[in-house]
Protein backbone atom coordinates (compact mmCIF):
# COMPACT_ATOMS: atom_id res chain seq x y z
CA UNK A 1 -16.59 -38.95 -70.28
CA UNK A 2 -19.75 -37.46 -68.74
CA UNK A 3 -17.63 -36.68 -65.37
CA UNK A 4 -15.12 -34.90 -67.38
CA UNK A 5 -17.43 -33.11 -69.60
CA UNK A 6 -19.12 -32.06 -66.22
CA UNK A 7 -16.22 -31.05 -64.74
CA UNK A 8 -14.52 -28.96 -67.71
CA UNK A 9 -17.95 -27.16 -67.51
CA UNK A 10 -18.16 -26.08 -63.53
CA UNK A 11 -14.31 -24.84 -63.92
CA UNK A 12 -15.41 -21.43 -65.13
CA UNK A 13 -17.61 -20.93 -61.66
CA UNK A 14 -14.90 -22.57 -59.74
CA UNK A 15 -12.42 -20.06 -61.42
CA UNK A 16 -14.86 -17.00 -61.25
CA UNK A 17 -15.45 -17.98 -57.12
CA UNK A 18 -11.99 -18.31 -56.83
CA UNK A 19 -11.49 -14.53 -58.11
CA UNK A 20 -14.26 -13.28 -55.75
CA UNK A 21 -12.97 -15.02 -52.64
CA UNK A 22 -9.61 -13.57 -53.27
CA UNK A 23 -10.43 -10.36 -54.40
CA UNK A 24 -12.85 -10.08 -50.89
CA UNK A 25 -9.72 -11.00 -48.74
CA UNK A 26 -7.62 -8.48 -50.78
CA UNK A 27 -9.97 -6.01 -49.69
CA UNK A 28 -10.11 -6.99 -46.01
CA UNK A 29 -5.96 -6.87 -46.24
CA UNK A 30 -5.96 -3.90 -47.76
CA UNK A 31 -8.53 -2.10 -45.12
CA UNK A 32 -6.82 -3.65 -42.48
CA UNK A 33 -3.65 -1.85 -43.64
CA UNK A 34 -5.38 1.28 -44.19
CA UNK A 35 -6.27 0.91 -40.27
CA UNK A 36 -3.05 0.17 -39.14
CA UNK A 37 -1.51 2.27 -36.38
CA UNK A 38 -5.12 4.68 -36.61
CA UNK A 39 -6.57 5.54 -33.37
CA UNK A 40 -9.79 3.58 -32.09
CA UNK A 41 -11.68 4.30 -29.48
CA UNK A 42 -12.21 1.62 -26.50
CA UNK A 43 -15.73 0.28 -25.86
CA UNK A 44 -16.59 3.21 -23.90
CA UNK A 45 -16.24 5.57 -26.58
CA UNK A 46 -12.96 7.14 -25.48
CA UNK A 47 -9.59 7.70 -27.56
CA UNK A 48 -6.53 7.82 -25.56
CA UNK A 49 -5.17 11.03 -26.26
CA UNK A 50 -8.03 13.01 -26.22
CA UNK A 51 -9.55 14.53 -23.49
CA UNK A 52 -12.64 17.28 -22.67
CA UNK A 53 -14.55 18.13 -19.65
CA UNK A 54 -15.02 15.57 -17.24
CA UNK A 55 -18.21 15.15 -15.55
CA UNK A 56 -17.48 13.06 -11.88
CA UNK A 57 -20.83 11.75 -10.82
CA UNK A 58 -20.86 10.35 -7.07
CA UNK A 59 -23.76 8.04 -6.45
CA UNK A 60 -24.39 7.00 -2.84
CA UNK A 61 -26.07 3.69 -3.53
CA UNK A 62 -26.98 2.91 0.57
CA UNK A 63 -30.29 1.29 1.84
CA UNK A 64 -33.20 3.01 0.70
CA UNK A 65 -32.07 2.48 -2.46
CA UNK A 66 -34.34 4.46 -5.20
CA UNK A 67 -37.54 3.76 -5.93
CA UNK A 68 -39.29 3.85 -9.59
CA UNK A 69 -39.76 7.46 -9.85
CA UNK A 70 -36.35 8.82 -8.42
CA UNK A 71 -35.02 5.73 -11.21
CA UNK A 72 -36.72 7.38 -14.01
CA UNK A 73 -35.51 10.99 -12.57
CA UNK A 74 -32.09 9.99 -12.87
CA UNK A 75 -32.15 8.17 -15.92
CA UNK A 76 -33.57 11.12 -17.51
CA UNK A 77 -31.23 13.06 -16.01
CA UNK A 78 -28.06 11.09 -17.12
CA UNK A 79 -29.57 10.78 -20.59
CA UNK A 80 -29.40 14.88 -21.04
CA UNK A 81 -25.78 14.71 -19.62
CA UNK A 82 -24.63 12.46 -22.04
CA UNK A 83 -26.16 14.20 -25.18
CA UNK A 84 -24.68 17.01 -24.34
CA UNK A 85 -21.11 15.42 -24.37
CA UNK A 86 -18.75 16.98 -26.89
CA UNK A 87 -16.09 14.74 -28.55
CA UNK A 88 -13.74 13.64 -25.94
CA UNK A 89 -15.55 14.09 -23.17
CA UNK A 90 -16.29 11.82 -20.33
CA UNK A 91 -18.67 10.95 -17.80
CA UNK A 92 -16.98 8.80 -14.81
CA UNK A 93 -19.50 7.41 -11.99
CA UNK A 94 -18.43 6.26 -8.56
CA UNK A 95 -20.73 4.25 -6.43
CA UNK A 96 -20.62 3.69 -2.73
CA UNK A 97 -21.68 0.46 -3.28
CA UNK A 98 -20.72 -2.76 -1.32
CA UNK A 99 -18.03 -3.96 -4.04
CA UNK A 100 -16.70 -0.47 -4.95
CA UNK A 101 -15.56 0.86 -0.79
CA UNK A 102 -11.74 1.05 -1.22
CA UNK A 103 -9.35 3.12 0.12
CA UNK A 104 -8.63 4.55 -3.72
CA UNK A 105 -11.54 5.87 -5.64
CA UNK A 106 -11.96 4.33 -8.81
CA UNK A 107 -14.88 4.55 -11.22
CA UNK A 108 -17.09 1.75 -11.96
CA UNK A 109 -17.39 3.39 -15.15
CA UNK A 110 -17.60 5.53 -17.87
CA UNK A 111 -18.31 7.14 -20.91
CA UNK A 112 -17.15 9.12 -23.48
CA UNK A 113 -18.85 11.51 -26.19
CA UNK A 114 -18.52 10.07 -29.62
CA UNK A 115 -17.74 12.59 -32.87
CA UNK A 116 -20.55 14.47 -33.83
CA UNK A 117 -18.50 15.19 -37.37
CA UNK A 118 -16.37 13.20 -39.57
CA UNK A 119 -13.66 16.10 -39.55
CA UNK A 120 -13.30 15.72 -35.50
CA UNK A 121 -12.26 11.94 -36.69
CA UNK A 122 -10.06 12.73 -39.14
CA UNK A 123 -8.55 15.47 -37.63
CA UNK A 124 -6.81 12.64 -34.99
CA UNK A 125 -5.86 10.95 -37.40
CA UNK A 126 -8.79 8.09 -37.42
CA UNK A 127 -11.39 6.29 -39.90
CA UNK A 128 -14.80 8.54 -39.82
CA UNK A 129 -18.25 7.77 -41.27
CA UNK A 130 -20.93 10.00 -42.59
CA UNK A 131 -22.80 12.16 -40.38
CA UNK A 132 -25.41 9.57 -40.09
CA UNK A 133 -23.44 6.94 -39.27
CA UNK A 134 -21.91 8.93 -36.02
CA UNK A 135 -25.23 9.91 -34.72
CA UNK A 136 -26.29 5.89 -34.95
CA UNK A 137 -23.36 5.13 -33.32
CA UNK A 138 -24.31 7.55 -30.70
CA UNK A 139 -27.27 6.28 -30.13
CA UNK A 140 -25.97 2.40 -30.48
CA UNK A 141 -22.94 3.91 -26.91
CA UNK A 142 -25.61 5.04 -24.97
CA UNK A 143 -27.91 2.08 -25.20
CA UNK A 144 -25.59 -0.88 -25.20
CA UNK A 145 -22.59 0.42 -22.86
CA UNK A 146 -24.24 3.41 -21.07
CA UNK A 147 -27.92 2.77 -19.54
CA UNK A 148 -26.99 -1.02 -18.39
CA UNK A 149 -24.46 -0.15 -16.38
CA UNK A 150 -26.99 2.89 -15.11
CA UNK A 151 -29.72 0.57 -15.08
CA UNK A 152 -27.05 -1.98 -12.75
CA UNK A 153 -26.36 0.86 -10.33
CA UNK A 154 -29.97 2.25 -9.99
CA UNK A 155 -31.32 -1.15 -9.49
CA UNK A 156 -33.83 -1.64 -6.88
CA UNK A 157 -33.00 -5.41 -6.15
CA UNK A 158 -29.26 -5.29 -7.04
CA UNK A 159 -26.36 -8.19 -6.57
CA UNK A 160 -25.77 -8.64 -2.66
CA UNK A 161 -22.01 -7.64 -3.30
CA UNK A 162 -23.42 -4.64 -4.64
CA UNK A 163 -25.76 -3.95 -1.49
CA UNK A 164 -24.47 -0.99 0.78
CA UNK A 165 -26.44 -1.63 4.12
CA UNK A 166 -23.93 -0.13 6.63
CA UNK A 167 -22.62 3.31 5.48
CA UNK A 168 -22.80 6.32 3.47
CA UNK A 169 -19.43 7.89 3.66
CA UNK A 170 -20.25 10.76 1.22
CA UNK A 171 -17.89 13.57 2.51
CA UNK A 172 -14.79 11.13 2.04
CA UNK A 173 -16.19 10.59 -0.91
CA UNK A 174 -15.85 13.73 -2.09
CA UNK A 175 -12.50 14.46 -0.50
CA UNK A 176 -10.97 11.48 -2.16
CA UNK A 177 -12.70 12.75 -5.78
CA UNK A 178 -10.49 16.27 -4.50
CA UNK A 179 -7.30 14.72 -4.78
CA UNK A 180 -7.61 13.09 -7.87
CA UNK A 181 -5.33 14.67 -10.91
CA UNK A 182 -8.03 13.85 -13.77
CA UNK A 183 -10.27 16.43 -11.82
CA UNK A 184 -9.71 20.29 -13.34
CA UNK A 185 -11.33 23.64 -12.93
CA UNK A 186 -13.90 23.51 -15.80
CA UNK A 187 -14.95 19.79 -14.87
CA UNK A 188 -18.07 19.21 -13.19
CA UNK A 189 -18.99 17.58 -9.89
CA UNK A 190 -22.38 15.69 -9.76
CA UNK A 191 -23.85 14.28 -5.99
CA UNK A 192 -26.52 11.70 -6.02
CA UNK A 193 -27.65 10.96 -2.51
CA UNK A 194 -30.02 11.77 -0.14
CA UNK A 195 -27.14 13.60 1.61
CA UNK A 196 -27.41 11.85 5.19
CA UNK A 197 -23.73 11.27 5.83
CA UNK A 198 -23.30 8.01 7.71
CA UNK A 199 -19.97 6.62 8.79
CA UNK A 200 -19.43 5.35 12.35
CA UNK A 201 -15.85 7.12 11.93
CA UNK A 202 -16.57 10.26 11.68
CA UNK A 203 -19.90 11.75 11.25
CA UNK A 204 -23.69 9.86 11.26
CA UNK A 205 -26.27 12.67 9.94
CA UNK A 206 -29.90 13.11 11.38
CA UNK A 207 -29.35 9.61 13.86
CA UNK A 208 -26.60 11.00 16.37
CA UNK A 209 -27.68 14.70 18.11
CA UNK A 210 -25.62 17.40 16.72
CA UNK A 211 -23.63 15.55 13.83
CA UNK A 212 -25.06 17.91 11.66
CA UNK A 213 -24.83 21.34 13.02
CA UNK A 214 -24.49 23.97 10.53
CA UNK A 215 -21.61 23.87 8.12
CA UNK A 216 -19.93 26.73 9.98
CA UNK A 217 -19.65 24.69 12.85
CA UNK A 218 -19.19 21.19 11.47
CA UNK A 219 -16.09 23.06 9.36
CA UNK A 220 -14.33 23.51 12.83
CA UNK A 221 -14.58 20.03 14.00
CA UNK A 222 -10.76 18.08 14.23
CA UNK A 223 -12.69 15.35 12.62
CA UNK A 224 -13.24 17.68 9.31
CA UNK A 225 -10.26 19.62 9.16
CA UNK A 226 -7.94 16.30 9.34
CA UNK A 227 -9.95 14.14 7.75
CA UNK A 228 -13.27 15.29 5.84
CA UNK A 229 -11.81 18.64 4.12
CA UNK A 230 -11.20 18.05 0.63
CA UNK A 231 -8.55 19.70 -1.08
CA UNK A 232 -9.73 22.68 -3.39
CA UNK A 233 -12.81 22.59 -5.75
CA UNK A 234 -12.30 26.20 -7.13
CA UNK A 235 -13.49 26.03 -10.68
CA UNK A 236 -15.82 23.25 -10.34
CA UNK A 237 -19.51 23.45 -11.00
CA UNK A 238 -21.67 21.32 -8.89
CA UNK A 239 -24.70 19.46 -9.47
CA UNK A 240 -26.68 17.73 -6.22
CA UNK A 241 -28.93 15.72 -7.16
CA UNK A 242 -30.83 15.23 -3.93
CA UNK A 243 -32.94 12.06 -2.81
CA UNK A 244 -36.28 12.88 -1.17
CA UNK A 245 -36.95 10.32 1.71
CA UNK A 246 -40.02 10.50 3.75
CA UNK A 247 -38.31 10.80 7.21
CA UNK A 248 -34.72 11.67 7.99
CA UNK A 249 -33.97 10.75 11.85
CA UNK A 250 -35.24 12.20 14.50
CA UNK A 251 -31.98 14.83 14.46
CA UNK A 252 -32.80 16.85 11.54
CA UNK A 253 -35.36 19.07 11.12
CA UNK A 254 -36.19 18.93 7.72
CA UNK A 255 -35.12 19.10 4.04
CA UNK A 256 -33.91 22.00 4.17
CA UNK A 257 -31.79 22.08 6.65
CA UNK A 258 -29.70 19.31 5.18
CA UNK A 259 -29.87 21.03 1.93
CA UNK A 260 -28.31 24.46 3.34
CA UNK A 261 -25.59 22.32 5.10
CA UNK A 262 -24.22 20.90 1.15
CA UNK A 263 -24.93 24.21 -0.23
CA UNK A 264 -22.53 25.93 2.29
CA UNK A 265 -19.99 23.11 2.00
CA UNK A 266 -19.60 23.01 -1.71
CA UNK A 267 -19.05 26.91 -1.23
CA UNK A 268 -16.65 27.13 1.68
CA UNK A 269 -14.97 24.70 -0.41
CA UNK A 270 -14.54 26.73 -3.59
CA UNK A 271 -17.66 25.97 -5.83
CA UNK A 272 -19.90 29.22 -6.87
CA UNK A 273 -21.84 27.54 -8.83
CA UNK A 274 -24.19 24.93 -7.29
CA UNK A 275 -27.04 23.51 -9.44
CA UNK A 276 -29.91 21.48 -6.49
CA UNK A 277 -32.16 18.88 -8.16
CA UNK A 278 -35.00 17.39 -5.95
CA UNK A 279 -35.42 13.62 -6.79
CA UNK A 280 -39.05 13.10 -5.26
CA UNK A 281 -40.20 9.95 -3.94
CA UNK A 282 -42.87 8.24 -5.55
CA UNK A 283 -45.81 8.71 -3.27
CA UNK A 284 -47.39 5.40 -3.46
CA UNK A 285 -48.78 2.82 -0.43
C-alpha cells in the first residue's frame, strides 16, 4: 500500500517531465525544419553562392623562416585584412611550403568575412542573429579557424613536412596564381617573402651573378617569356610584404635593388597599384 500510495503520488512529476521532454524535442523538430534547405556557411565562414573580393596571399615559407618580430608584423597585418572583410569575401593563402609544392596551386586555406547585419543573412535566404551575436561570431572565426592556421604557417619550428629548405620558386608562384579563374580585376594580390627567387630551374636571386639583372632585362630572358610570365594582372592591386634579412648573397647590392626589380614586375605585368611593406628583422644577438 505504501509503494502504491508512493507511486500514485510521483505520477504527476513523471507526467509533467514527460510534457517537458517532449515539448523540448518538438522544438528541436520544429527548428530543425525551419532550417531545412537554408544556406550555412562551412567552417571557414563561406556560403557557397556568394562571393566578394578575393584577397590571394602568397607566403614563401623557405629557410630563414621569420623571426618574432616579422611574426607579430604579419599577424598584425593579417588581422587588419580580415576586419576589413565584407560579407562574402575571402582571404585564400598559399604557402611554398614542403607539403604544399605541386604542380596545381591550391590554398592551404581560407577565410571568409562573416555578416556584419542580420539583413545580409536574411537576404540569402539564411537564419541571422542580432547584431551582437554576428560581431561574437566574428570574433569566435578569426580566433578559432583563422590565427592557428596563421600561427601554423608563421611558425618558427614548424612540422618537417612543412620545412621548405631547397627552393623559393616565387615567380611560378605567381604565374600559376595568373591562371587561376577565381582571380578577377578588383581582387587583390598579397607577396610575403623576402623576394630572393630561388629555383635551380630557372632563376637563383643574389647567389648566381646576373640572375637578377633589372626587370627590363630579366623580362627578355627565354626562361621568363616561356616559363615565368604570368598571364595578365590588369586590375589587381598588389601588396608586397617584404622580409628584411641581414645579408642577401654576395650578387645583390642591396634592398633596394631587389625591391625595384618586384616593383617593375608587378607593373610590366599590369598592376598600377603596388602597396611595399618592410617586415624588419628583429635586431637581437
Amino acid at each position: 500500500m505504501k509503494y502504491r500510495r508512493k507511486t500514485k503520488a510521483t505520477w504527476p512529476l513523471m507526467i509533467g517531465g514527460t510534457a517537458v521532454i517532449l515539448a523540448a524535442m518538438a522544438g528541436l523538430g520544429y527548428a530543425a525544419f525551419q532550417a531545412y534547405g537554408k544556406p550555412v556557411p562551412d567552417r571557414y565562414g563561406c556560403f557557397a553562392g556568394v562571393s566578394g573580393r578575393n584577397t590571394h596571399v602568397l607566403i614563401d615559407a623557405s629557410e630563414p623562416r621569420f623571426d618574432a618580430d616579422q611574426q607579430r608584423a604579419l599577424l598584425r597585418y593579417f588581422k587588419q585584412e580580415y576586419d576589413r572583410l565584407e560579407f562574402g569575401d575571402r582571404i585564400a593563402v598559399y604557402t611554398t611550403e614542403g607539403d604544399q609544392q605541386a604542380s596545381v596551386l591550391s590554398p592551404r586555406f581560407h577565410i571568409c568575412g562573416p555578416a556584419r547585419e542580420p539583413g545580409q543573412l536574411t537576404a540569402i535566404g539564411a537564419d541571422a542573429g542580432s547584431e551582437g551575436y554576428l560581431k561574437k561570431h566574428r570574433q569566435h572565426l578569426y580566433e578559432k579557424r583563422f590565427l592557428p592556421e596563421l600561427k601554423a604557417v608563421l611558425a618558427d619550428n614548424p612540422a618537417d613536412k612543412r620545412r621548405q629548405n631547397t627552393q623559393s620558386p616565387i615567380l611560378e608562384m605567381v604565374a600559376d596564381l595568373s591562371r587561376m579563374p577565381n582571380v578577377r580585376p578588383g581582387d587583390k594580390v598579397a607577396l610575403i617573402s623576402d623576394l630572393i627567387q630561388n629555383s635551380p630551374e630557372s632563376a637563383q636571386f643574389c647567389r648566381v651573378q646576373n640572375d637578377m639583372p633589372p626587370f627590363s632585362i630579366f623580362s627578355k630572358r627565354r626562361i621568363y617569356q616561356g616559363r615565368l610570365k604570368p598571364q595578365s594582372l590588369q586590375g589587381l592591386r598588389a601588396d608586397i610584404l617584404m622580409l628584411q634579412r641581414p645579408y642577401y648573397g654576395p650578387f645583390c647590392r642591396d634592398e633596394d635593388e631587389i625591391r625595384r626589380f618586384w616593383i617593375d614586375y608587378f607593373r610590366a605585368n599590369g598592376i598600377k597599384e603596388t602597396r611595399l611593406i618592410r617586415i624588419r628583422h628583429g635586431l637581437r644577438g
